[in-house]
C-alpha atoms as a PDB file:
ATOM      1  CA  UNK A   1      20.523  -0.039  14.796  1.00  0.00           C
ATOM      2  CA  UNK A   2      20.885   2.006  12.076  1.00  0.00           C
ATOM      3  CA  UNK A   3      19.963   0.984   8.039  1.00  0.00           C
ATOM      4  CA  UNK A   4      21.322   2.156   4.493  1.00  0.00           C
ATOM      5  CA  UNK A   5      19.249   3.546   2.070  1.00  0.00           C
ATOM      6  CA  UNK A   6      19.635   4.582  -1.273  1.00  0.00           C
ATOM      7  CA  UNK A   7      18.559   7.460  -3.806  1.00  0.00           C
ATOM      8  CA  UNK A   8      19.426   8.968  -7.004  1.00  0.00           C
ATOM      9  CA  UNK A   9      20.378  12.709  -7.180  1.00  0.00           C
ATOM     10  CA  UNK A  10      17.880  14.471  -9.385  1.00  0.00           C
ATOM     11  CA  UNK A  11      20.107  16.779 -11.500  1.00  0.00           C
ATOM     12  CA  UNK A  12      23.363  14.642 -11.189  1.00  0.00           C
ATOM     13  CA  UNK A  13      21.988  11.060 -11.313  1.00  0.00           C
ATOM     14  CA  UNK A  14      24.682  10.492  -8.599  1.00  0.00           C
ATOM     15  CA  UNK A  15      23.969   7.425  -5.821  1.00  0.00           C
ATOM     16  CA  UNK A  16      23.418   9.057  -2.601  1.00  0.00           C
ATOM     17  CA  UNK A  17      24.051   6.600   0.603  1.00  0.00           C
ATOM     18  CA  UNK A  18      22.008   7.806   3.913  1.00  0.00           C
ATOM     19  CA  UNK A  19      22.316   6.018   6.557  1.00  0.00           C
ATOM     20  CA  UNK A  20      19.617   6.556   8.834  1.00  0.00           C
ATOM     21  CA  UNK A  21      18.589   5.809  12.596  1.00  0.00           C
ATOM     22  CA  UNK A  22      16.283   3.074  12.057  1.00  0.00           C
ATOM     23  CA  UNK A  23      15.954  -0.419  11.847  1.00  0.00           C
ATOM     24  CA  UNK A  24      15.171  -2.035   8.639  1.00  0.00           C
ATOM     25  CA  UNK A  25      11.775  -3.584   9.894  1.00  0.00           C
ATOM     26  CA  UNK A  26      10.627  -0.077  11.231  1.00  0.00           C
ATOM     27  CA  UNK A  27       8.262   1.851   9.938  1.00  0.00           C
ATOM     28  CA  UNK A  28       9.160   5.313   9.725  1.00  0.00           C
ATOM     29  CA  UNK A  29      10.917   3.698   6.997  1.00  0.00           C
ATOM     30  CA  UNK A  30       8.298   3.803   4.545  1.00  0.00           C
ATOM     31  CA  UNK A  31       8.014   7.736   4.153  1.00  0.00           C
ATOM     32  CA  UNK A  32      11.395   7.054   2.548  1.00  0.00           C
ATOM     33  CA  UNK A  33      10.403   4.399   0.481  1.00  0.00           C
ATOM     34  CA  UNK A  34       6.921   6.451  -0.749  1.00  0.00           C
ATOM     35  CA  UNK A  35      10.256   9.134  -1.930  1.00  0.00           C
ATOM     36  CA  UNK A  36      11.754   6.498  -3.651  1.00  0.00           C
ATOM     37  CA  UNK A  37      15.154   5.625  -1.538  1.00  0.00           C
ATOM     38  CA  UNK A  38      15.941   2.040  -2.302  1.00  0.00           C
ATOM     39  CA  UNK A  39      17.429  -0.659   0.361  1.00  0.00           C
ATOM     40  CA  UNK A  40      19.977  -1.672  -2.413  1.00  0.00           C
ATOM     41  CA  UNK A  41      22.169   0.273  -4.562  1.00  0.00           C
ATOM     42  CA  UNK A  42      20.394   1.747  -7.926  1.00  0.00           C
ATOM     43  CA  UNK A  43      21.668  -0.098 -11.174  1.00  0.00           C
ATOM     44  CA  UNK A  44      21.576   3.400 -13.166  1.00  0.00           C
ATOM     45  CA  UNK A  45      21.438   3.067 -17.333  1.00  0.00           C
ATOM     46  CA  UNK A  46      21.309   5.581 -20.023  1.00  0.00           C
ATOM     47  CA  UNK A  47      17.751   4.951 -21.851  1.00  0.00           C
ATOM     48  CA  UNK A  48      18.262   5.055 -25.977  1.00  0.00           C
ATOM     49  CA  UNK A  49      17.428   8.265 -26.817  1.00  0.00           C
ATOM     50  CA  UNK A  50      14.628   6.915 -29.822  1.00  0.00           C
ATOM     51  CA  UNK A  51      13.282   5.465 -26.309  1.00  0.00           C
ATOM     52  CA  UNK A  52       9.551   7.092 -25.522  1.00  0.00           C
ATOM     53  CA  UNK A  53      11.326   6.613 -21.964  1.00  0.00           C
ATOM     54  CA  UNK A  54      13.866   9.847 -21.533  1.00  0.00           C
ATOM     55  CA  UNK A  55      16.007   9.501 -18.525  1.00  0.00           C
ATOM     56  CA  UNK A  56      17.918   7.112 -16.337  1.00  0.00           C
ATOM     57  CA  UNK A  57      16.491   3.540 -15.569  1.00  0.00           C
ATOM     58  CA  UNK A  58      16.847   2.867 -12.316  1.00  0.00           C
ATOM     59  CA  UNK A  59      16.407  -1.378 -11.774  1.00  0.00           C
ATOM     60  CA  UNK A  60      14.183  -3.118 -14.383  1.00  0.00           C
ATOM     61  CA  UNK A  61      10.871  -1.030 -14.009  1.00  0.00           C
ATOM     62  CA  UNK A  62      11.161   2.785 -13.537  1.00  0.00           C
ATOM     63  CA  UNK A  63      13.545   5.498 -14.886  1.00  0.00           C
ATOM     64  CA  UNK A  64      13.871   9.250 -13.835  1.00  0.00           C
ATOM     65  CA  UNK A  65      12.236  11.824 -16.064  1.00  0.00           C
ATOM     66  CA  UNK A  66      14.637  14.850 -17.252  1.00  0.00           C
ATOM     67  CA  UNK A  67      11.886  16.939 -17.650  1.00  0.00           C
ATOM     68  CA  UNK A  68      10.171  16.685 -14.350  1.00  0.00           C
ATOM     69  CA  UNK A  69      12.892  14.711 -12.484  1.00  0.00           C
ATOM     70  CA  UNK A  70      10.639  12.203 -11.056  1.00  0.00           C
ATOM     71  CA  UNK A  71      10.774   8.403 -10.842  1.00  0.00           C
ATOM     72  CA  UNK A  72       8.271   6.927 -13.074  1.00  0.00           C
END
């Protein structure tokens, strides 16, 4: 059985779709959650740019930094 993940491309803030060999419940999974791939599909924003927050918000609670392209 095989599961869908989900990430955001770092310099194109593109939604990549990997499908990998695992079952949802394994977990090997969660070295790909601990890099931040997501079960469902990112909701991707522009942040204001008077915002202290300078990125992309990615769900309700963390963003990806332009400067050091990280998920905060």
């Amino acid at each position: 059985m095989s599961t869908t993940m989900y990430s955001v491309h770092p310099e194109t803030g593109a939604t990549v779709i990997h499908q990998l060999p695992f079952s949802r419940e394994s977990k090997s999974l969660n070295v790909y959650l601990e890099k931040g791939f997501l079960f469902d599909p990112p909701v991707i924003e522009e942040v204001a740019t008077d915002s202290p927050k300078l990125g992309r918000i990615i769900g309700s609670n963390e963003y990806i930094c332009t400067k050091c392209n990280t998920v905060h």
